[in-house]
PDB file of N, CA and C in Angstrom:
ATOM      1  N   UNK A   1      93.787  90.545  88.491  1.00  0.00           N
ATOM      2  CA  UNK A   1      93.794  91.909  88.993  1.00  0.00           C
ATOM      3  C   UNK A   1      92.411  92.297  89.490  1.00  0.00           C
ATOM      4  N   UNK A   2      91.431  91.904  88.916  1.00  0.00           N
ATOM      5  CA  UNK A   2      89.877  92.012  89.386  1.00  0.00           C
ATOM      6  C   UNK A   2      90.017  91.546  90.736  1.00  0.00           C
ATOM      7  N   UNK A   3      89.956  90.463  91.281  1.00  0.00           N
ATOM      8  CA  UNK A   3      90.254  89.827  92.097  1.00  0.00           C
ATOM      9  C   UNK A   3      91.153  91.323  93.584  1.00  0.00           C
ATOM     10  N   UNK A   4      92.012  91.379  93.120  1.00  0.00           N
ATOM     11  CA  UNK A   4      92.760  92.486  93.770  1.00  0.00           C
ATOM     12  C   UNK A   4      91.871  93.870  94.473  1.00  0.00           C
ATOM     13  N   UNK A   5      91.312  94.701  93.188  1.00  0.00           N
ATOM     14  CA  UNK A   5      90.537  95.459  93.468  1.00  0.00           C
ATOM     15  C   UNK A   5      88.971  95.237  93.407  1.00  0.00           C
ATOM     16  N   UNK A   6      88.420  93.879  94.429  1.00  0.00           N
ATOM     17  CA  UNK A   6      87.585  93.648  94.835  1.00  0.00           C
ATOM     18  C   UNK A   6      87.129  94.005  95.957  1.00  0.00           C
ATOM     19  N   UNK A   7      88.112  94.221  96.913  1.00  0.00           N
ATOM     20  CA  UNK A   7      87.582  94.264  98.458  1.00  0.00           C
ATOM     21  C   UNK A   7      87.785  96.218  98.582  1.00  0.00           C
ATOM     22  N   UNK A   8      86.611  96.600  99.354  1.00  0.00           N
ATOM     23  CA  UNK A   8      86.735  97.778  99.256  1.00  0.00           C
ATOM     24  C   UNK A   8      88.174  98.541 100.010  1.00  0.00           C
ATOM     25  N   UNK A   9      88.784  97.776 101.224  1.00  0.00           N
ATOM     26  CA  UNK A   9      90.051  98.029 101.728  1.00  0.00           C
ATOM     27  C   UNK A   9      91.085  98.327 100.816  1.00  0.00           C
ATOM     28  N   UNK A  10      91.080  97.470  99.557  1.00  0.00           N
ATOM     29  CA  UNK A  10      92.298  97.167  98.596  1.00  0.00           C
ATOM     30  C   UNK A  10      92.077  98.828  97.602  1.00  0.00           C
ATOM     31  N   UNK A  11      90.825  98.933  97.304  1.00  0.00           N
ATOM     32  CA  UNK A  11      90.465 100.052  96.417  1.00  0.00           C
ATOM     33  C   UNK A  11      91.263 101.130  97.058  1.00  0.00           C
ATOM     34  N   UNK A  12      90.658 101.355  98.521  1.00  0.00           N
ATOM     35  CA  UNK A  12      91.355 102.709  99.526  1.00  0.00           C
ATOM     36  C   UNK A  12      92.740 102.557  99.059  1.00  0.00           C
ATOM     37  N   UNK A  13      93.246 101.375  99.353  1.00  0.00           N
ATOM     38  CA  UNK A  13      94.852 101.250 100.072  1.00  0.00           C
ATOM     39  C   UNK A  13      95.512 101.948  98.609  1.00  0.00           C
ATOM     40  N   UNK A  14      94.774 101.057  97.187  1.00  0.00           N
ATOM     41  CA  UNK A  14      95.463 101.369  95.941  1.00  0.00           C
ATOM     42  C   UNK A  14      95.454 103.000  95.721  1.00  0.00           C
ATOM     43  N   UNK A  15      94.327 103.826  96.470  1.00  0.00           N
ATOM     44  CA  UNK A  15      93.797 104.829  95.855  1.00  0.00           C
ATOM     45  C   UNK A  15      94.879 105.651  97.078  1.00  0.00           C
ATOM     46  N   UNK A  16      95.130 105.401  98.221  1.00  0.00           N
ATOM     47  CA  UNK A  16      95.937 106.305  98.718  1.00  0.00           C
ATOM     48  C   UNK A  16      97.392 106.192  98.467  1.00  0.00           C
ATOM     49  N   UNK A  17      97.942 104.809  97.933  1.00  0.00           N
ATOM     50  CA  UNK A  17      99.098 105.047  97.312  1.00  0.00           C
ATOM     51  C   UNK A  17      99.020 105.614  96.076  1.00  0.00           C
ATOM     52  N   UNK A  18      98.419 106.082  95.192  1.00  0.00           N
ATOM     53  CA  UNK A  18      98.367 106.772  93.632  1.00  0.00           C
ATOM     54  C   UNK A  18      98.320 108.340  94.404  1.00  0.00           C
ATOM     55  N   UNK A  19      97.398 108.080  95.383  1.00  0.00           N
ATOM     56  CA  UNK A  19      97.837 109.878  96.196  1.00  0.00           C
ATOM     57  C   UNK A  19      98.973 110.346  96.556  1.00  0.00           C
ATOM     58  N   UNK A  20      99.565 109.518  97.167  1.00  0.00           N
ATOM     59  CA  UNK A  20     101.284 109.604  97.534  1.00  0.00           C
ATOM     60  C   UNK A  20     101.798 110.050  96.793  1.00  0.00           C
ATOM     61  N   UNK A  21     101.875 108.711  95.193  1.00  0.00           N
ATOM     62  CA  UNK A  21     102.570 108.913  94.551  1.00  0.00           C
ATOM     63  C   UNK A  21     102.389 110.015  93.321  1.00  0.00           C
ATOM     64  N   UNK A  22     101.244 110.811  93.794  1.00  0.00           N
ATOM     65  CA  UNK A  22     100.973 111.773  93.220  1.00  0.00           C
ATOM     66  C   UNK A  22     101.423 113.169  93.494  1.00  0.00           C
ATOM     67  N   UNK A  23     101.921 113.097  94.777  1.00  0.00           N
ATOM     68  CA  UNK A  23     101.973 114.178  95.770  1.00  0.00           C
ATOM     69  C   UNK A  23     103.666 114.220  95.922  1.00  0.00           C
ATOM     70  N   UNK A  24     104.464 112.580  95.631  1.00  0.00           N
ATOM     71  CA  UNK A  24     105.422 112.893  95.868  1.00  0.00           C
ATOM     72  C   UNK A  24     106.659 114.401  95.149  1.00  0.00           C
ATOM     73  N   UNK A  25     106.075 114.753  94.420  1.00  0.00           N
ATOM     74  CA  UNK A  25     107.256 116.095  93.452  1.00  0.00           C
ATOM     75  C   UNK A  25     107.185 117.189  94.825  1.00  0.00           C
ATOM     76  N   UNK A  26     105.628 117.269  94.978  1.00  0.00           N
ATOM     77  CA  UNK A  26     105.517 117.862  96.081  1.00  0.00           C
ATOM     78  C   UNK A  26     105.978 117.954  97.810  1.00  0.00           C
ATOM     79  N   UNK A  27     106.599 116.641  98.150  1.00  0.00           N
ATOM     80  CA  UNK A  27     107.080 115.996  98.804  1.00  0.00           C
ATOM     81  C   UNK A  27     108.758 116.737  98.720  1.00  0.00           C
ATOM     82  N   UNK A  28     109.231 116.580  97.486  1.00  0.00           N
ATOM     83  CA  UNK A  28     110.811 116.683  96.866  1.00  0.00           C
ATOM     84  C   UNK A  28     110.991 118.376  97.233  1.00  0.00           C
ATOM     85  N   UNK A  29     110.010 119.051  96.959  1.00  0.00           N
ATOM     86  CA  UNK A  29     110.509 119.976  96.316  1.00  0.00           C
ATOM     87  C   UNK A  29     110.427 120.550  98.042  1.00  0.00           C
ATOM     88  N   UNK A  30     109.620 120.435  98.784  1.00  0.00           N
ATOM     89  CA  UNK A  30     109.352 120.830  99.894  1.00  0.00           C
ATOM     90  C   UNK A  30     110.166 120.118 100.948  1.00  0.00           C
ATOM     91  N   UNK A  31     111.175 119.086 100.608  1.00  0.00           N
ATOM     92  CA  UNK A  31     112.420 118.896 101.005  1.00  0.00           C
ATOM     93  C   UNK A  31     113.400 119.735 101.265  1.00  0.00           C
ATOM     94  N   UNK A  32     113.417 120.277  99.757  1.00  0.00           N
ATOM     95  CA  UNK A  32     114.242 120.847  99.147  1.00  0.00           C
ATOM     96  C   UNK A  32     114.670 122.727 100.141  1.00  0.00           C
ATOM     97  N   UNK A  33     113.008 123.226 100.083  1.00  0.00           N
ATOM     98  CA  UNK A  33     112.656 124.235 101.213  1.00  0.00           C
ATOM     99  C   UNK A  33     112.814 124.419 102.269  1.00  0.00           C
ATOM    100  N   UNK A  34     113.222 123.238 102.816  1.00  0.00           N
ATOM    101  CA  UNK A  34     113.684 123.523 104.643  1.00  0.00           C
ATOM    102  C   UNK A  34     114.960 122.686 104.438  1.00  0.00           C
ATOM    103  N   UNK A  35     115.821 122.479 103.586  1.00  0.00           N
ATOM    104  CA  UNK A  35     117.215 121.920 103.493  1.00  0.00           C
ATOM    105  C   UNK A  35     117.324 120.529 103.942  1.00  0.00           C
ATOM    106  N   UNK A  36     116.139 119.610 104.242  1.00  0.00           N
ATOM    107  CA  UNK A  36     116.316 118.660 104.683  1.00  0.00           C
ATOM    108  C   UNK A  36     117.267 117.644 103.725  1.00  0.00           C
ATOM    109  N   UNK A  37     118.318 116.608 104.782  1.00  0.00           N
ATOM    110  CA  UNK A  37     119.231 115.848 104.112  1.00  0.00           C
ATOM    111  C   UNK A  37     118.952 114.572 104.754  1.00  0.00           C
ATOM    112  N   UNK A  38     118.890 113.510 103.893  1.00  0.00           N
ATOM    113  CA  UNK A  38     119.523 112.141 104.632  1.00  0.00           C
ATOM    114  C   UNK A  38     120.394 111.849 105.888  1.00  0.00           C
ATOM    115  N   UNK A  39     119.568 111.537 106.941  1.00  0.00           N
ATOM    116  CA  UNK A  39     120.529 111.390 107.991  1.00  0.00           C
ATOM    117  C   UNK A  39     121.618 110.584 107.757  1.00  0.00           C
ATOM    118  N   UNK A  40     121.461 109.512 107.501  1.00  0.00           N
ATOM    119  CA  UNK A  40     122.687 108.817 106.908  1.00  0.00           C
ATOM    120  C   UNK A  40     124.256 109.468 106.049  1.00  0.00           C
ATOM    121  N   UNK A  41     123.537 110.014 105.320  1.00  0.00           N
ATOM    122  CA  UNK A  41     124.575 110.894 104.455  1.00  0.00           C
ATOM    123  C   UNK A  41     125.014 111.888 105.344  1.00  0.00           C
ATOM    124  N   UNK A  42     124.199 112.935 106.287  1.00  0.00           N
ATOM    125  CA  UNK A  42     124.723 113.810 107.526  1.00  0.00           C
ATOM    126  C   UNK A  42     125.805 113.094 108.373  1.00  0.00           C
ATOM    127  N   UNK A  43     125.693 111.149 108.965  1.00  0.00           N
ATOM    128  CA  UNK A  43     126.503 110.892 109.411  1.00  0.00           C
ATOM    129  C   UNK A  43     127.780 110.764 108.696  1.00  0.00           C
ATOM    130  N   UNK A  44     127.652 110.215 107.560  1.00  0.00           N
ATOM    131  CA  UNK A  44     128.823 109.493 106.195  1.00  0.00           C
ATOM    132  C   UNK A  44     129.978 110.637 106.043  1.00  0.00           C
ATOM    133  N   UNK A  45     129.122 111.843 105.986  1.00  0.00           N
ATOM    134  CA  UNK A  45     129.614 113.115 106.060  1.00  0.00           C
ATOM    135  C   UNK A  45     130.442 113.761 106.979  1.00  0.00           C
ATOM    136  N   UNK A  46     129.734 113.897 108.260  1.00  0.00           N
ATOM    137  CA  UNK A  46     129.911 113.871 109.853  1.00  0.00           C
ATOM    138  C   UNK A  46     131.804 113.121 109.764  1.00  0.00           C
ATOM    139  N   UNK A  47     131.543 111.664 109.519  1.00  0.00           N
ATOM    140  CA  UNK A  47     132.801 110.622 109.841  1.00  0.00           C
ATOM    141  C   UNK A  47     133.790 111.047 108.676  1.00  0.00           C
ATOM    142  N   UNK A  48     133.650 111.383 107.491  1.00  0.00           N
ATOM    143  CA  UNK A  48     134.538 111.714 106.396  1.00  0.00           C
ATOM    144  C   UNK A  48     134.454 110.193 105.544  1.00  0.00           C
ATOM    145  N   UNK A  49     133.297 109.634 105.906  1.00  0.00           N
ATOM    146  CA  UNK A  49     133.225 108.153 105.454  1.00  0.00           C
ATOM    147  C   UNK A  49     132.799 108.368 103.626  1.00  0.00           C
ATOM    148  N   UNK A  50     131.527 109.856 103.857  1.00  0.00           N
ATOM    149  CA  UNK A  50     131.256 109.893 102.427  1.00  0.00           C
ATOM    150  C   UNK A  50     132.561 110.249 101.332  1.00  0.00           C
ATOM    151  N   UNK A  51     133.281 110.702 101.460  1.00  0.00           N
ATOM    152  CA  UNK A  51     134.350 111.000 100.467  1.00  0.00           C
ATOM    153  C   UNK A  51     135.408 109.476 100.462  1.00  0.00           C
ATOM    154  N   UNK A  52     134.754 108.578 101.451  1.00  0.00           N
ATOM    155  CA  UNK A  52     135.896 107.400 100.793  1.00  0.00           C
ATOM    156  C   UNK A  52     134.594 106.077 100.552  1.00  0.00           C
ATOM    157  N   UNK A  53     133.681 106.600  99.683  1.00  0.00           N
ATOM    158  CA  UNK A  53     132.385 105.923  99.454  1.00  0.00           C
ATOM    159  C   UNK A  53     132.636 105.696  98.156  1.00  0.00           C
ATOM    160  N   UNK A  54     132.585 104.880  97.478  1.00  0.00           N
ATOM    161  CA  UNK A  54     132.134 104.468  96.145  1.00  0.00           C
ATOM    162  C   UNK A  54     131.021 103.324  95.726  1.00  0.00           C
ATOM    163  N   UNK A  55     130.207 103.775  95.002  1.00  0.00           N
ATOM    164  CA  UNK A  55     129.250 102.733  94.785  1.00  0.00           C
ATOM    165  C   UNK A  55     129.773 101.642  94.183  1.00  0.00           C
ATOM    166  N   UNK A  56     129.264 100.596  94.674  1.00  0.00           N
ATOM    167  CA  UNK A  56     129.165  99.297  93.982  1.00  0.00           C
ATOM    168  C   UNK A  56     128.625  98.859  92.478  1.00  0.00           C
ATOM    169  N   UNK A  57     127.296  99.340  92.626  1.00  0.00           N
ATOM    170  CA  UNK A  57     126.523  99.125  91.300  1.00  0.00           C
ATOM    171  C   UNK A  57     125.682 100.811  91.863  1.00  0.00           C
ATOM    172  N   UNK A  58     125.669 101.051  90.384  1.00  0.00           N
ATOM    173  CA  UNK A  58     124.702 102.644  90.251  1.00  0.00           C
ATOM    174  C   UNK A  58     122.985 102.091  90.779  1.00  0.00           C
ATOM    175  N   UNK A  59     122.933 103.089  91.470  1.00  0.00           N
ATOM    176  CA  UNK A  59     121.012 102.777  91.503  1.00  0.00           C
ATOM    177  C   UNK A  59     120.251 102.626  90.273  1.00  0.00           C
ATOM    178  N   UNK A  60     118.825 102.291  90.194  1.00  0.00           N
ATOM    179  CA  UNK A  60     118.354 102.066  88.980  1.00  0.00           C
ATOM    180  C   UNK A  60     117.586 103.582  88.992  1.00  0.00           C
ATOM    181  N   UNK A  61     117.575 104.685  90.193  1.00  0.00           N
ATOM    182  CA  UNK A  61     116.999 105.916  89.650  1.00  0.00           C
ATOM    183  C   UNK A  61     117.851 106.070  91.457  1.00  0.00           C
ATOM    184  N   UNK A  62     119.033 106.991  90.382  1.00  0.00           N
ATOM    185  CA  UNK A  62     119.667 107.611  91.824  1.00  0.00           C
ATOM    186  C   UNK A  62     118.792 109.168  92.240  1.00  0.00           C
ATOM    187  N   UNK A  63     119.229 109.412  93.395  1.00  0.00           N
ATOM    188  CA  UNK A  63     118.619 110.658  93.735  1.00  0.00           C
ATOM    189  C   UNK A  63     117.223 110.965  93.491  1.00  0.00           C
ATOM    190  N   UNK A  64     116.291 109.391  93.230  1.00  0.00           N
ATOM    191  CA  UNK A  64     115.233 109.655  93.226  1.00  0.00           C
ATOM    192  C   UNK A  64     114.926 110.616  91.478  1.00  0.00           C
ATOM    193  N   UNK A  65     115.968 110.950  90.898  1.00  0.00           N
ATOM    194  CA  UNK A  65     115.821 110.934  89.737  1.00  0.00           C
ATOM    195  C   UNK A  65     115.746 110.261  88.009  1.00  0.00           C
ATOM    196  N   UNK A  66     115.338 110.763  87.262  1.00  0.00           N
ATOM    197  CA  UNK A  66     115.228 109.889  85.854  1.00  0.00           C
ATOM    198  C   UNK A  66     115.989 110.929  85.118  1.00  0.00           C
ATOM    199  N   UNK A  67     117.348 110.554  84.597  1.00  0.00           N
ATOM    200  CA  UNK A  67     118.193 111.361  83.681  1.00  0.00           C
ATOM    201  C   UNK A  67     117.340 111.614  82.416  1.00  0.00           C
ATOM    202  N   UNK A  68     117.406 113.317  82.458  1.00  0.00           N
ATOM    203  CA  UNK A  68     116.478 113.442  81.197  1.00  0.00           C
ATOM    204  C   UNK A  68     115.501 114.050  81.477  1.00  0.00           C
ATOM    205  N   UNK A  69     114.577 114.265  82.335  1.00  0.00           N
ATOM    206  CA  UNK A  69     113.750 114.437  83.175  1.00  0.00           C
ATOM    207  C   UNK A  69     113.898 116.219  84.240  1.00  0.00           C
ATOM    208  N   UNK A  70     112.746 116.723  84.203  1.00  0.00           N
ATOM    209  CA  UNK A  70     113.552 117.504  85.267  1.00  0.00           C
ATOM    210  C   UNK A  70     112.678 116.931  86.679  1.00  0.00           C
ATOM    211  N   UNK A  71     113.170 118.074  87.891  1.00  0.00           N
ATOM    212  CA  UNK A  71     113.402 117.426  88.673  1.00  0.00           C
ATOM    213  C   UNK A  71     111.507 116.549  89.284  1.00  0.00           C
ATOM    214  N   UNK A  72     110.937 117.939  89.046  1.00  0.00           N
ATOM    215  CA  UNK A  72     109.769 116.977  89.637  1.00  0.00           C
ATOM    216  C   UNK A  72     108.818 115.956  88.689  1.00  0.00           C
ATOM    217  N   UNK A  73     108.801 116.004  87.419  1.00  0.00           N
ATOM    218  CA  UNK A  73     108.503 114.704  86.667  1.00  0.00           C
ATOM    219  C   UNK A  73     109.679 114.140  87.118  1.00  0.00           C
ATOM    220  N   UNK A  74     110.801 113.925  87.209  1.00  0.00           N
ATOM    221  CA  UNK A  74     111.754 112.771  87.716  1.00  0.00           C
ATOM    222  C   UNK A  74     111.141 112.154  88.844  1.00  0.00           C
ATOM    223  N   UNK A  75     111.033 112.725  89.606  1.00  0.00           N
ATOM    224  CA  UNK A  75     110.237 112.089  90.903  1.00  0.00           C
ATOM    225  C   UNK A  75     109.280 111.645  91.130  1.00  0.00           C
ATOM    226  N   UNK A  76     108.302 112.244  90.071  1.00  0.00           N
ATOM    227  CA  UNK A  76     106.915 111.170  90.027  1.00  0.00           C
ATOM    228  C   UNK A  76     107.334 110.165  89.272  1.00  0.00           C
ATOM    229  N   UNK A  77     108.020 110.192  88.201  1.00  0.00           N
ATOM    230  CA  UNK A  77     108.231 108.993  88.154  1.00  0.00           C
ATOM    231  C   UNK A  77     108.742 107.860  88.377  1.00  0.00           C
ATOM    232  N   UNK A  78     110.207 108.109  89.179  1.00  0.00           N
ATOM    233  CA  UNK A  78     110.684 107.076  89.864  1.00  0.00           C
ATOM    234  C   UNK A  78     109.647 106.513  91.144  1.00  0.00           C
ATOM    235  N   UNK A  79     108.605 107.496  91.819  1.00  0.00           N
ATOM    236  CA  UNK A  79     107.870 107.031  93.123  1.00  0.00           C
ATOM    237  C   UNK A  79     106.647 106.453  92.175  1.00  0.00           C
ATOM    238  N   UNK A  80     106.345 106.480  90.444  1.00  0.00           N
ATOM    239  CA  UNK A  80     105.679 105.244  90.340  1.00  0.00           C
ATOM    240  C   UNK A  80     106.075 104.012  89.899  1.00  0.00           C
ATOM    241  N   UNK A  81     107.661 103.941  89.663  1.00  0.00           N
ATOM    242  CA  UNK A  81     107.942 103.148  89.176  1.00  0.00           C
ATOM    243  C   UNK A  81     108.627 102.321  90.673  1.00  0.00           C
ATOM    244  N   UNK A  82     109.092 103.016  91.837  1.00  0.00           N
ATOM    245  CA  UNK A  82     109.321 102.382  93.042  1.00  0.00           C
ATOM    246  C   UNK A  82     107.969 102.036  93.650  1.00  0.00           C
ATOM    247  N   UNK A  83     106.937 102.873  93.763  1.00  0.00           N
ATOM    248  CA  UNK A  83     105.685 102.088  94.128  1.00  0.00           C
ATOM    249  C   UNK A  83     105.426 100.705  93.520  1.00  0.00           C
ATOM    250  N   UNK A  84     105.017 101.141  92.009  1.00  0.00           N
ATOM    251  CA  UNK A  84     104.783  99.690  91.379  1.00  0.00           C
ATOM    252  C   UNK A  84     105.433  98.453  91.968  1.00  0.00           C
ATOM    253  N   UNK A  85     106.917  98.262  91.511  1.00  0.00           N
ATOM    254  CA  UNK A  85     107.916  97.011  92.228  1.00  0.00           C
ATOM    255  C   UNK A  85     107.930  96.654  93.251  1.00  0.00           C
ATOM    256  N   UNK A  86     107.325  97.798  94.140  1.00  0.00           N
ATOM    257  CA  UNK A  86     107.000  97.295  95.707  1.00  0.00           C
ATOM    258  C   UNK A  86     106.035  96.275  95.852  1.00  0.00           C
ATOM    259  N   UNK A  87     105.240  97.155  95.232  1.00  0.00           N
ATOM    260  CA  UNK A  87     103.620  96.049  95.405  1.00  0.00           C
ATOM    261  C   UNK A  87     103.987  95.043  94.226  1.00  0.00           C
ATOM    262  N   UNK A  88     104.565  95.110  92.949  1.00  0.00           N
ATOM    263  CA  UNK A  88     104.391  94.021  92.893  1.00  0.00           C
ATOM    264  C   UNK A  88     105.224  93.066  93.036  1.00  0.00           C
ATOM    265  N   UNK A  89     105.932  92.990  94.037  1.00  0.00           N
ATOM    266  CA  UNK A  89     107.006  92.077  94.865  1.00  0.00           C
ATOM    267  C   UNK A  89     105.899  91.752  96.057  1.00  0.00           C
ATOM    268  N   UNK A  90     105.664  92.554  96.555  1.00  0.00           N
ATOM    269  CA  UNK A  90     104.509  91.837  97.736  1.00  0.00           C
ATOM    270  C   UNK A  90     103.540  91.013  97.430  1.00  0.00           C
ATOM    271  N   UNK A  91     102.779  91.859  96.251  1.00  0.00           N
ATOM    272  CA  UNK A  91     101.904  90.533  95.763  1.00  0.00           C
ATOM    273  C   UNK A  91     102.114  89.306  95.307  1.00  0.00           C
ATOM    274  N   UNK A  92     103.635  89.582  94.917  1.00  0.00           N
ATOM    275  CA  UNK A  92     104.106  87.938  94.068  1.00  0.00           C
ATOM    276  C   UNK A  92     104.477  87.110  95.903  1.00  0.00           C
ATOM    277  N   UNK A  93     104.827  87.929  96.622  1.00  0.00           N
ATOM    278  CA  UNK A  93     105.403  86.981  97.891  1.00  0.00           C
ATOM    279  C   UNK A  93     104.486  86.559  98.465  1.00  0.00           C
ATOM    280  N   UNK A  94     103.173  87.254  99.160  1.00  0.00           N
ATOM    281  CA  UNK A  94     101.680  87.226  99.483  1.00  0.00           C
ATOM    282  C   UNK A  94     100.927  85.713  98.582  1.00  0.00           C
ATOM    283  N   UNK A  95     101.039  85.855  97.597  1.00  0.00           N
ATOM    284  CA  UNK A  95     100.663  85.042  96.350  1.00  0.00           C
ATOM    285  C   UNK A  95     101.305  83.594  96.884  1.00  0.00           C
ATOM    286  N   UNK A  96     102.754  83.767  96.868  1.00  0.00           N
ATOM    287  CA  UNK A  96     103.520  82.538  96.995  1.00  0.00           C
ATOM    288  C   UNK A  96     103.788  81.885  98.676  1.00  0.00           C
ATOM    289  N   UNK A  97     102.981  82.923  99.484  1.00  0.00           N
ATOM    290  CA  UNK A  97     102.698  82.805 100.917  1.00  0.00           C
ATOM    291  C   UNK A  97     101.174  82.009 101.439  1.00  0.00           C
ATOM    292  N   UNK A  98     100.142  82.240  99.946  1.00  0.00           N
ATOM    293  CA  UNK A  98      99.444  81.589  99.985  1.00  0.00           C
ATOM    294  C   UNK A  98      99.262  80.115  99.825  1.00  0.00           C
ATOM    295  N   UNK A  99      99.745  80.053  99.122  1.00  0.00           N
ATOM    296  CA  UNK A  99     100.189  78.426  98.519  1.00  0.00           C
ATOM    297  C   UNK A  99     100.690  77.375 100.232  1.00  0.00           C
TER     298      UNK A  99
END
């Protein structure tokens, strides 16, 4: 991990995703304020496709939420727990791209 946050680029990059994901409740809630929806779901909707939708397997944090949670700790924490897995899926692929 030293290694990682060695190069001053990597410090920025880490330090503006912890901003994001700091900012995201703020993000949600200000969604929430101008009614914005998933275009996707507007179309699903649109076709009458969403009412003959059933999930396959449940998300591991649907709606961007953590049951239990309200809404904006839910959201910081699923955007650090979706940040995290991001990067560290990239780094393991990056890693295994090196080789």
């Amino acid at each position: 991990m030293n290694a990682l946050v060695s190069d001053s680029w990597m410090r920025r990059a880490l330090l503006g995703l912890l901003v994001l994901v700091v900012l995201a409740p703020a993000f949600g809630w200000a969604s929430g304020v101008v009614g914005y929806a998933e275009p996707l779901e507007n179309a699903a909707e649109a076709t009458g496709a969403a009412d003959a939708a059933a999930p396959i397997a449940p998300g591991l944090l649907p709606d961007y939420a953590v049951p239990g949670l309200d809404a904006p700790l839910g959201t910081l924490v699923s955007a650090a727990v979706g940040t995290g897995v991001t990067l560290a899926v990239a780094l393991g692929a990056g890693r295994l791209l090196e080789r």
